[in-house]
Protein backbone atom coordinates (compact mmCIF):
# COMPACT_ATOMS: atom_id res chain seq x y z
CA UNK A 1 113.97 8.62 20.57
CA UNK A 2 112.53 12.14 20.90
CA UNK A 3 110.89 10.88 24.52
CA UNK A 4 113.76 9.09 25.79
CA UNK A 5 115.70 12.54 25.12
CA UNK A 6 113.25 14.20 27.48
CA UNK A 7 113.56 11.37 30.21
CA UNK A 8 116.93 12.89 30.66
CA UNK A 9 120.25 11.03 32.00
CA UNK A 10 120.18 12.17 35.52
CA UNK A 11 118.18 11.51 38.23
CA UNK A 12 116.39 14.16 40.07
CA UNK A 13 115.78 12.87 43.40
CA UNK A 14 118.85 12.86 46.05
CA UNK A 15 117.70 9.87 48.51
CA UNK A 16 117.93 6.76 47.48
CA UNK A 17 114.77 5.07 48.01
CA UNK A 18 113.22 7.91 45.71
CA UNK A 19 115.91 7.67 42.94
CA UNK A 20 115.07 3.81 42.97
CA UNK A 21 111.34 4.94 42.29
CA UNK A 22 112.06 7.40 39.76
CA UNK A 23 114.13 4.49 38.16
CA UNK A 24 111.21 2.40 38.09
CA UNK A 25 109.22 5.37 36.87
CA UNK A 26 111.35 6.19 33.98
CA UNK A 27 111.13 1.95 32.68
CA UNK A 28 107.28 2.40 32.89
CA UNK A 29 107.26 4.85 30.74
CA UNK A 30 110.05 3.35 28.25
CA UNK A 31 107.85 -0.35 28.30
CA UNK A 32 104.72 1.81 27.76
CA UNK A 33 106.34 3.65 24.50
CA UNK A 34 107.60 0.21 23.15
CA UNK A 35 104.27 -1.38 23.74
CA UNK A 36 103.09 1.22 21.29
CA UNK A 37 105.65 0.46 18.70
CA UNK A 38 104.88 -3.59 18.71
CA UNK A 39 102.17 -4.16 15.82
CA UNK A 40 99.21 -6.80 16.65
CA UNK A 41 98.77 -8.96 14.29
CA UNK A 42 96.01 -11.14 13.62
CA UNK A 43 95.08 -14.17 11.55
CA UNK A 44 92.84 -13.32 8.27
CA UNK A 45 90.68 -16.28 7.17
């Protein structure tokens, strides 16, 4: 939660095109940090 928090809730960039990358951006990161929290499990035997 502590990175999400430092995402912030605004966007920074004022024309469009560049808020819609900073958008995209910002669910890179959020996929990456959730892809760290899904274990990998594997089949023992």
């Amino acid at each position: 939660m502590h990175c999400v928090k430092l995402l912030g809730q605004s966007l920074m960039a004022r024309d469009f095109d560049r808020q819609v990358t900073e958008i995209q951006i910002r669910i890179a990161v959020l996929n990456g940090f959730t892809a760290l929290g899904i274990p990998v499990t594997e089949a023992v035997g």
